[in-house]
Protein backbone atom coordinates (compact mmCIF):
# COMPACT_ATOMS: atom_id res chain seq x y z
CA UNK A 1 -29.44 21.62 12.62
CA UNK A 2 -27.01 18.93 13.53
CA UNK A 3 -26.00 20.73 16.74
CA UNK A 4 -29.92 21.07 17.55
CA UNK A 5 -30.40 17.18 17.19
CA UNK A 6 -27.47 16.64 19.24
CA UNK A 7 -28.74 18.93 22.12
CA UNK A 8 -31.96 16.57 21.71
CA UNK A 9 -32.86 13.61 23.97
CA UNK A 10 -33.76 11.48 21.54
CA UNK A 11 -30.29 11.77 20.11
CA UNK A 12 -28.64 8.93 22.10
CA UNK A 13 -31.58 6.37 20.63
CA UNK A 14 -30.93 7.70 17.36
CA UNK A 15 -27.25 7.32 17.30
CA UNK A 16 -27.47 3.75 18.06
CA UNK A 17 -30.29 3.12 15.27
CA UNK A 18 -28.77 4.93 12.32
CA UNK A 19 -26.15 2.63 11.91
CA UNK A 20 -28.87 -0.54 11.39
CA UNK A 21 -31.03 1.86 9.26
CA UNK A 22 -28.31 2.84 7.25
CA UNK A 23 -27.02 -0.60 6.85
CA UNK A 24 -30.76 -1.48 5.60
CA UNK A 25 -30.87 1.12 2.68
CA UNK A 26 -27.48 0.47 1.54
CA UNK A 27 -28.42 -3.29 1.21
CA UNK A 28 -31.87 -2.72 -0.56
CA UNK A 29 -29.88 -0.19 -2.97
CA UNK A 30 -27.51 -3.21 -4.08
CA UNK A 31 -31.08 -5.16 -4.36
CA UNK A 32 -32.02 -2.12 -6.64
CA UNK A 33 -29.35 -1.75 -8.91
CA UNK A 34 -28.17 -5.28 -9.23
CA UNK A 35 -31.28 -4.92 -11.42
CA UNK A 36 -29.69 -1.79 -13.75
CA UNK A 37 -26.80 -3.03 -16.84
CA UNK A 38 -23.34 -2.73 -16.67
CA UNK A 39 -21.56 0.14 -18.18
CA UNK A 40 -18.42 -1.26 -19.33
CA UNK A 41 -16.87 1.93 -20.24
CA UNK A 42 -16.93 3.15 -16.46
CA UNK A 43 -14.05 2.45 -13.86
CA UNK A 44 -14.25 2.26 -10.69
CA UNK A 45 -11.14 2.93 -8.65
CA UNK A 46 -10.62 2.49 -4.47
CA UNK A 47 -7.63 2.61 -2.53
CA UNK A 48 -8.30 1.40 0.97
CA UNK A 49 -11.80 1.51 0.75
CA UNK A 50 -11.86 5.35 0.68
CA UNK A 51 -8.19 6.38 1.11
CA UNK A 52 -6.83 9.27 -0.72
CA UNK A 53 -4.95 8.92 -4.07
CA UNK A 54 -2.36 6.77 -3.98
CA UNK A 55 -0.96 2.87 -4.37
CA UNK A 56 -1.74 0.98 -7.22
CA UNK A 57 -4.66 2.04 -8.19
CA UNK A 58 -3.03 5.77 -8.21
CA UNK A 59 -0.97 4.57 -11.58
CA UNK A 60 -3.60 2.58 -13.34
CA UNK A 61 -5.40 5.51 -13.42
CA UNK A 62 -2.88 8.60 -14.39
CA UNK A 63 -2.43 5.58 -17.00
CA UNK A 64 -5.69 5.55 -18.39
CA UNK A 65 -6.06 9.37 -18.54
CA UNK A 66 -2.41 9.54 -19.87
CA UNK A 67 -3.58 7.24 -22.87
CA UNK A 68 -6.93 9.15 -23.10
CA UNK A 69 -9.45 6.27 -23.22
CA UNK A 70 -13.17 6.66 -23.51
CA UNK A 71 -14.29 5.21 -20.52
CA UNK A 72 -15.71 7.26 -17.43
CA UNK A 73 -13.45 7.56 -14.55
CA UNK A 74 -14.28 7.07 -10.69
CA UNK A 75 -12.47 7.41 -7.46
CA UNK A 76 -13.89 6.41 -4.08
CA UNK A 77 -12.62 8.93 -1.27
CA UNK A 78 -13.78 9.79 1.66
CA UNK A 79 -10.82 11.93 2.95
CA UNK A 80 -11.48 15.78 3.04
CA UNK A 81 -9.13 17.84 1.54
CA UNK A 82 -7.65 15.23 -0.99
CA UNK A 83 -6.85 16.09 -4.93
CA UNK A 84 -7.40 14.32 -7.71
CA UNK A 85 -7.08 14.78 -11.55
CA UNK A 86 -10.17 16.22 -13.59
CA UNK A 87 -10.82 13.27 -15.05
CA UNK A 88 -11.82 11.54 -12.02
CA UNK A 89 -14.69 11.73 -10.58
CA UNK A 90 -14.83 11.36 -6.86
CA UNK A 91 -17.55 9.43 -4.62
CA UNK A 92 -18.40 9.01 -1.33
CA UNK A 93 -18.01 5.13 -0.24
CA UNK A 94 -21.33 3.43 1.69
CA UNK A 95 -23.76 5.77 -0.27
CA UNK A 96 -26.63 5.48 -2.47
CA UNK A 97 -23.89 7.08 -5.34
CA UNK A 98 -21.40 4.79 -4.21
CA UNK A 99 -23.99 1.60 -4.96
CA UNK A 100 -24.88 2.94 -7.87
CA UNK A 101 -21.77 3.56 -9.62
CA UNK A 102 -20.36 -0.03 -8.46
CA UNK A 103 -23.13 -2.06 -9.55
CA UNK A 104 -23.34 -0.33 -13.37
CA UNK A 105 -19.13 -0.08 -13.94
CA UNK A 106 -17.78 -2.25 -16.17
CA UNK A 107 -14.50 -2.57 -13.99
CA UNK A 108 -13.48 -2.36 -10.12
CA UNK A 109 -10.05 -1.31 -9.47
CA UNK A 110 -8.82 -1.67 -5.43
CA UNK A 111 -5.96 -2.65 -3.85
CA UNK A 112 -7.32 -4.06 -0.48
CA UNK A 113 -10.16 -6.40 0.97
CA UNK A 114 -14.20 -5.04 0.27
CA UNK A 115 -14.61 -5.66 3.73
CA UNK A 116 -18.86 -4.52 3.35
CA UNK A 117 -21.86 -6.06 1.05
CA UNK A 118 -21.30 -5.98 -2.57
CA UNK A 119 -22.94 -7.93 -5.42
CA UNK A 120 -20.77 -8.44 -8.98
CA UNK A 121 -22.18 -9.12 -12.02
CA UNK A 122 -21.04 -11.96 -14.50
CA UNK A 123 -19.92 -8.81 -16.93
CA UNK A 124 -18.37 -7.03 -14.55
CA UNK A 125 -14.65 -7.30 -13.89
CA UNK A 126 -12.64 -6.93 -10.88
CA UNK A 127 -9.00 -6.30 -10.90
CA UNK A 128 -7.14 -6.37 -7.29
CA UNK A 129 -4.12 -4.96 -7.42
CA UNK A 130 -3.56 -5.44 -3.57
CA UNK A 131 -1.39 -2.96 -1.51
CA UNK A 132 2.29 -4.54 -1.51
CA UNK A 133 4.24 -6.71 -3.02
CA UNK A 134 6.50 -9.27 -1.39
CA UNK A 135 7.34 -8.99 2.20
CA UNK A 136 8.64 -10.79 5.36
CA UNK A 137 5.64 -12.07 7.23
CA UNK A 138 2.69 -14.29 6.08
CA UNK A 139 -0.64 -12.90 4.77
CA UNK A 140 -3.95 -13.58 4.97
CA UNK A 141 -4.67 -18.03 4.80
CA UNK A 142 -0.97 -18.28 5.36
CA UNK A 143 -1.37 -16.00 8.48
CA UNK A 144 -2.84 -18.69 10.31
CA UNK A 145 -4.65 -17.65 13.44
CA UNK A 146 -4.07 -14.07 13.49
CA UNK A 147 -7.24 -13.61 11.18
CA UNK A 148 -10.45 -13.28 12.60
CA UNK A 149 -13.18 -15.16 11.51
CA UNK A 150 -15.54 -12.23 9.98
CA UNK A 151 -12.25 -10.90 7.84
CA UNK A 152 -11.60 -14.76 6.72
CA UNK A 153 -15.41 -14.75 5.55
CA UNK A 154 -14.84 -11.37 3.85
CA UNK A 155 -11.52 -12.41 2.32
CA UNK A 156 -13.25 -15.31 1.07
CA UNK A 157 -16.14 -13.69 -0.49
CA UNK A 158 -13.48 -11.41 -2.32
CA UNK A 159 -11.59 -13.47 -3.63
CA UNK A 160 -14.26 -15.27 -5.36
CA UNK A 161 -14.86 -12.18 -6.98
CA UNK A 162 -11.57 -11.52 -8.27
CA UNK A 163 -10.79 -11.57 -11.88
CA UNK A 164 -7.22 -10.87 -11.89
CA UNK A 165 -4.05 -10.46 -9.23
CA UNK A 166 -0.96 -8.38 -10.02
CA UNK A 167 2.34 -10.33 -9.47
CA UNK A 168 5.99 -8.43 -9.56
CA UNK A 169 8.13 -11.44 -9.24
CA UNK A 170 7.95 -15.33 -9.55
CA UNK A 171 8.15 -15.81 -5.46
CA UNK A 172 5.06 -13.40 -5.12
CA UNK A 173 2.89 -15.30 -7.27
CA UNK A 174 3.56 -18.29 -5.57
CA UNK A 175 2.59 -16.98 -1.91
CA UNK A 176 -0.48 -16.02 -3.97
CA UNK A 177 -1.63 -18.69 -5.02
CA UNK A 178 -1.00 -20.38 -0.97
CA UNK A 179 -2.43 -17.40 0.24
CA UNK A 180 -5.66 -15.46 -1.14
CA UNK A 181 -7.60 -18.09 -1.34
CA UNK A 182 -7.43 -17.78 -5.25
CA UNK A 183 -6.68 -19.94 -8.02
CA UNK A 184 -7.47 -17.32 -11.10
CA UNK A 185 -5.54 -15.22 -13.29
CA UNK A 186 -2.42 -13.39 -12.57
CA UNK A 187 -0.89 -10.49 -14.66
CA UNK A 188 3.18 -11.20 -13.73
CA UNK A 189 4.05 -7.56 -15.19
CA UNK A 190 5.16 -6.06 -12.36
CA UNK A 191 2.90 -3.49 -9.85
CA UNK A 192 1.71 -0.22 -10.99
CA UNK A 193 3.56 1.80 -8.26
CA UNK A 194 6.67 0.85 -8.82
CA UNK A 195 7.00 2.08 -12.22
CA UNK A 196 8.06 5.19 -10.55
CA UNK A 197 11.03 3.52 -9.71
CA UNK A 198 12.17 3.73 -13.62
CA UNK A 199 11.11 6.78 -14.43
CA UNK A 200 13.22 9.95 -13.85
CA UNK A 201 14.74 9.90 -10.55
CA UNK A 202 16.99 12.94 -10.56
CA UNK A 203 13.73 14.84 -10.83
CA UNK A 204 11.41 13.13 -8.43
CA UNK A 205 14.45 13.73 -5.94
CA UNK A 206 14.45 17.71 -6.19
CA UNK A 207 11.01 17.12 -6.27
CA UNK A 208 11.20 15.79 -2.26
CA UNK A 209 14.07 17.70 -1.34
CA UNK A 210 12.00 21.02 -2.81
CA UNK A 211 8.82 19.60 -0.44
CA UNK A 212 10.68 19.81 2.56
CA UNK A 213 12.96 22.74 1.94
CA UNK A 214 15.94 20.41 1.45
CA UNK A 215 19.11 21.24 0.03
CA UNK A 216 19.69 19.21 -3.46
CA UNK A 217 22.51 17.13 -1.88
CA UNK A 218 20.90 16.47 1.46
CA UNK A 219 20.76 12.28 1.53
CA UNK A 220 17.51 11.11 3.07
CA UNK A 221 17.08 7.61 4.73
CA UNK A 222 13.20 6.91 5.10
CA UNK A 223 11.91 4.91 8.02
CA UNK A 224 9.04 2.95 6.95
CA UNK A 225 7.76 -0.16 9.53
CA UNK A 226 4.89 -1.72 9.19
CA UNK A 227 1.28 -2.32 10.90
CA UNK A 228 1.25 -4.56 13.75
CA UNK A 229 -1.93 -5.67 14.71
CA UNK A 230 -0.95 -6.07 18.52
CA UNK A 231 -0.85 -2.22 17.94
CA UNK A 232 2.79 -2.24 20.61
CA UNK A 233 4.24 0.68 18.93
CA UNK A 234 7.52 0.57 21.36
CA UNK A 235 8.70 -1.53 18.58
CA UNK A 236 8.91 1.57 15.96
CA UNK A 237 11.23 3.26 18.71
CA UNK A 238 14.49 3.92 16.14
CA UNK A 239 17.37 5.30 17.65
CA UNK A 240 16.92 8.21 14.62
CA UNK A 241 19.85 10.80 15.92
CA UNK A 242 21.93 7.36 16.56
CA UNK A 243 21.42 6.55 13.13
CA UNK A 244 21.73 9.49 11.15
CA UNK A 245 24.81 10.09 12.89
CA UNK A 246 25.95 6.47 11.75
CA UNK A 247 25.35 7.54 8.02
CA UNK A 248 26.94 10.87 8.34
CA UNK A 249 30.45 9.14 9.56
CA UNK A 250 30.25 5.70 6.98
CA UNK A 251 28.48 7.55 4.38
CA UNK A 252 29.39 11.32 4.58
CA UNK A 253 27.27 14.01 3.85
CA UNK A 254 24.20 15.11 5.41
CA UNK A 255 21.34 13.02 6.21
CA UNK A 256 17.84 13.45 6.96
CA UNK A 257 15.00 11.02 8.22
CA UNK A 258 11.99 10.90 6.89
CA UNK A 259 9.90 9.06 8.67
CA UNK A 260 6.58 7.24 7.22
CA UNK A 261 3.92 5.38 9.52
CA UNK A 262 1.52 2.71 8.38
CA UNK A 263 -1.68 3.77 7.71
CA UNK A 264 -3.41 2.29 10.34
CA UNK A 265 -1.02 3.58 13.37
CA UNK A 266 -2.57 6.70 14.67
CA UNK A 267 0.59 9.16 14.75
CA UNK A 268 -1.03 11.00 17.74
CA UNK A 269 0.06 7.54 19.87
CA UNK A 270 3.43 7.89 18.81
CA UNK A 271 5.46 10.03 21.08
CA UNK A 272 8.40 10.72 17.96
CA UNK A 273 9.83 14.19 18.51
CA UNK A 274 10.77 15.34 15.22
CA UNK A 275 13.28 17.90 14.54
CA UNK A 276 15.28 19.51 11.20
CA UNK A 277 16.92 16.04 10.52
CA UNK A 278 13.81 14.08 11.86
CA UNK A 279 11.33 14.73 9.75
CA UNK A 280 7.43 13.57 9.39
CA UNK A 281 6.65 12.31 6.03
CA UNK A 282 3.46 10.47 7.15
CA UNK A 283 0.87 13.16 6.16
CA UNK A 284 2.87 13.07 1.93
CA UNK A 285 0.19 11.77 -0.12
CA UNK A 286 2.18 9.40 -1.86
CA UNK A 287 4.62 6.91 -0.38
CA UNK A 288 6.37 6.06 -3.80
CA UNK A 289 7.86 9.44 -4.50
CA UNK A 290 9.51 9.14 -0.76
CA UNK A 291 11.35 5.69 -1.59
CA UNK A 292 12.27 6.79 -5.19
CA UNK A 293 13.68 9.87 -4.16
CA UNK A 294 15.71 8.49 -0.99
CA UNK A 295 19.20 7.16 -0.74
CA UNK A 296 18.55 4.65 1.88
CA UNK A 297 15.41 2.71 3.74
CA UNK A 298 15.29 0.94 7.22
CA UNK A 299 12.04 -0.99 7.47
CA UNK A 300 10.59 -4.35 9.07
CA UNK A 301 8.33 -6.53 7.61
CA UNK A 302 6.68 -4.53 4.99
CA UNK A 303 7.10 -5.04 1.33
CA UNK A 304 8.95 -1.82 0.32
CA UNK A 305 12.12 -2.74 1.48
CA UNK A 306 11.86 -6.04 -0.66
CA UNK A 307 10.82 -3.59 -3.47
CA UNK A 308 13.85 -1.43 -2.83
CA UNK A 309 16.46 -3.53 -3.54
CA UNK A 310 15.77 -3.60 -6.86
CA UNK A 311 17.24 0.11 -6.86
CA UNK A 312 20.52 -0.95 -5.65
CA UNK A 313 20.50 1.38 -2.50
CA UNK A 314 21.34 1.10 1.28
CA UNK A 315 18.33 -1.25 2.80
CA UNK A 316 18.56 -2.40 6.42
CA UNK A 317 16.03 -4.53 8.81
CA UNK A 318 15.13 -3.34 12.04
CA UNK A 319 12.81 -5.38 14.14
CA UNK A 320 12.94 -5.68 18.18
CA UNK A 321 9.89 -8.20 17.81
CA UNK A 322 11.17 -10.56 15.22
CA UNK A 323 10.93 -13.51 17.57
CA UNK A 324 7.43 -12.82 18.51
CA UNK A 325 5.96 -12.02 15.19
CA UNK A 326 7.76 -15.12 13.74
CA UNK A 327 6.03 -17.18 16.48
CA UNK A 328 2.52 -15.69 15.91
CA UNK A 329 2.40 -15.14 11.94
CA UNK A 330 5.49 -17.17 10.41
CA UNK A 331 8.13 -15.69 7.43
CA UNK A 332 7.61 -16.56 3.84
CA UNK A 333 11.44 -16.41 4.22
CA UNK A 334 14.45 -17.47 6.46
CA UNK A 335 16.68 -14.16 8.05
CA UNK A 336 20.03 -15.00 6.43
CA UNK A 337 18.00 -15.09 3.11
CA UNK A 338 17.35 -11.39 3.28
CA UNK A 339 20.11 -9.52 1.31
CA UNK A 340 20.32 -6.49 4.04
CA UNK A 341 21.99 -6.16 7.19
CA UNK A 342 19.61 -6.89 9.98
CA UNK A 343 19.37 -5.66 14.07
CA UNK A 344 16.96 -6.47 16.68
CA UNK A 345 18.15 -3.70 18.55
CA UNK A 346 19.32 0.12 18.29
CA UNK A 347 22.85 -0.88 19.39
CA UNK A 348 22.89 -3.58 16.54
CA UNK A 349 21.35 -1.04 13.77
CA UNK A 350 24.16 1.74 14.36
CA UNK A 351 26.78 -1.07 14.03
CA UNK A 352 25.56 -2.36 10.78
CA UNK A 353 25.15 1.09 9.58
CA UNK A 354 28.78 1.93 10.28
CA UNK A 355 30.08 -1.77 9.28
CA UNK A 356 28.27 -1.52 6.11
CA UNK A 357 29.88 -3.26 3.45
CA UNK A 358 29.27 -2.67 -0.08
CA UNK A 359 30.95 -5.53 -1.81
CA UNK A 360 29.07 -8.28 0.63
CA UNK A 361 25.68 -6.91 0.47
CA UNK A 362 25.74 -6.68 -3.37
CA UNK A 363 26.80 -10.34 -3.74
CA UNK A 364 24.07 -11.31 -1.83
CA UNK A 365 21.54 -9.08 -3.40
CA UNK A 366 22.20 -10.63 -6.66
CA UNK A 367 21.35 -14.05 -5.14
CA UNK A 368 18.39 -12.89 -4.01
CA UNK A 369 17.37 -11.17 -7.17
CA UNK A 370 17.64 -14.25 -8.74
CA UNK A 371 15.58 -16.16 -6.44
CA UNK A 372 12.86 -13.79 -6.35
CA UNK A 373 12.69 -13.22 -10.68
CA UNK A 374 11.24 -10.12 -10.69
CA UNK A 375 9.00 -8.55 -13.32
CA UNK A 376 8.84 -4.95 -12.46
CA UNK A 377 10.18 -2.64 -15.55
CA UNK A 378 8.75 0.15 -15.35
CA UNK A 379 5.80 -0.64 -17.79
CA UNK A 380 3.28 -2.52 -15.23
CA UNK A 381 0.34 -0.13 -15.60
CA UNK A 382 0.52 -0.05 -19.15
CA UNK A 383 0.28 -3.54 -18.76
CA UNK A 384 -3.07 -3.35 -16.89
CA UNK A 385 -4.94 -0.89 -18.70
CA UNK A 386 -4.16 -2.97 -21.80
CA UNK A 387 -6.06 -5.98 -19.82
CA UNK A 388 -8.90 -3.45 -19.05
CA UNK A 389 -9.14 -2.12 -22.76
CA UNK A 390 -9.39 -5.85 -23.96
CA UNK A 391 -12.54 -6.41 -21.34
CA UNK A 392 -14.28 -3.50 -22.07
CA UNK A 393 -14.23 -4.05 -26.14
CA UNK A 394 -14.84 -7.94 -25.78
């Protein structure tokens, strides 16, 4: 049937109309069922507005079905092939089922910007849980001009939605509060996600190592840089044999790189040629298992390698465009604050790596530590399913 229409010469008009006409019923359904009551024992879970199951959201919910509590479960996905627990539910996002079970759940759970039409009800409650924690470069309001106006009116409209922000440290909830254009509630007990970080990490690395076929003493380093919105992608260009070989000779052992792209950089653009120590770890479903079960992380900007020196292992920062994305976002933080060796260039990463020293990084790691006053121990979702069992009750 769908092949027929396409064969059709009406198809081409049609193609451009269904958007609009879709667009229309979706927005009359929201008319519709802003009319139905909430059901505040039904949860309704997103991570990136469709994505598979993962972040935050991920751990809130193996939380709630860990602790068995009456309430209905719901995950939006729109990813073929993806798994989830029993006890969830899955919808499509932007249908009629999708409209429905928003408007009549008693909770929203989602980790990035609702960047569509959505109407909340007084009795509903919406817990954002966003995507990272601290990291390097500004967000959102502190971004400056780098957002365009129709996100900033999004953003906006979010935010005054928002009934509660996670927070894993002190510093966090202060860029929050600059940032998100928010001045509500936030729950400073850590983010779900990096629970995994306390729980048993001897396991969850045989667990990786098993994945990939891995002996149980192979050492992995994960490369993990973040989205650019300039899209240049000759800035994720790591010298990876360079580097691994650097590890081998300061470190000993064998290493392996695992490397892990940003959601939003399409790996077919990126020319890496991977091999038995360069491995891709962008299609693993979760990103946390990768940094809990590694021995070592080389990142940019993005918030995991903030998160990962609360494990006490090998961090470095690797950025050829520091300069330029200083100039068009701005740091929440100076370099020399940053308790990791940094490079701007391949040459400079191999030195650090061989340089390494263990005795200055750690003194500096403390400082840092201490500035930052994290809250992440291990007990974060617990945290927010407590908050969610208190709403739905009250």
């Amino acid at each position: 049937m769908i092949e027929k229409l396409r064969r059709s010469p009406l198809y081409p008009l049609l193609s451009r109309l269904y958007p609009a006409l879709h667009g229309a019923l979706i927005w009359w359904a929201w008319q519709a069922c802003s009319l139905l009551p909430v059901q505040k024992q039904k949860i309704l879970f997103s991570n990136f507005n469709g994505g598979g199951f993962g972040d935050n959201p991920r751990y809130i919910a193996e939380e709630c079905i860990r602790r068995r509590i009456p309430h209905r479960l719901y995950w939006v996905c729109e990813k073929p092939g993806c798994t989830f627990p029993t006890e969830l539910t899955v919808i499509r996002p932007n249908t009629l089922r999708f409209v429905y079970h928003m408007s009549t759940a008693g909770i929203w759970v989602d980790n990035t910007r609702k960047l569509y039409y959505f109407k909340k009800k007084k009795n509903q409650t919406y817990i954002h849980t966003w995507h990272a924690g601290p990291g390097l470069k500004r967000i959102e309001r502190d971004a400056g001009t780098c957002l365009s106006p129709e996100y900033i009116a999004y953003a906006k409209k979010d935010s005054e939605h928002i009934d509660l922000l996670l927070s894993n440290c002190r510093f966090w909830t202060r860029c929050f509060h600059s940032c998100f254009w928010y001045d509500g509630p936030i729950l400073e007990k850590g983010l779900p996600k990096n629970d995994l970080y306390f729980q048993d990490t001897p396991a969850m690395r045989r667990k990786i190592r098993t994945f990939y076929q891995l002996p149980e003493d192979a050492k992995l380093v994960l490369y993990v840089p973040t989205w650019r919105e300039n899209r240049k992608l000759h800035v994720y260009h790591l010298d990876f044999e360079g580097c691994l070989n650097a590890f081998e000779k300061r470190f000993g052992g064998r290493w392996i790189m695992l490397v892990r792209l940003h959601p939003n950089v399409n790996a077919a653009d990126f020319d890496i040629r991977y091999t038995d120590r360069v491995l891709n770890a962008s299609p693993y479903d979760n990103s946390q298992e990768l940094l809990a079960a590694g021995d070592a992380v080389i990142t940019d900007y993005s918030s995991c390698g903030f998160d990962y020196i609360q494990l006490d292992r090998l961090s470095f920062f690797y950025a050829e465009d520091y300069e330029e994305m200083k100039r068009d976002k701005g740091y929440y933080l100076e370099l020399e604050d940053l308790p990791v060796p940094k490079a701007f260039s391949n040459e400079e990463m191999i030195r650090n790596i061989l340089e390494y020293s263990e005795e200055r990084w750690k003194e500096k790691r403390d400082s840092f530590m201490e500035m930052m006053d994290y809250y992440d121990d291990g007990h974060a979702s617990e945290a927010v399913v407590d908050y969610m069992m208190e709403r739905s009750f009250f």
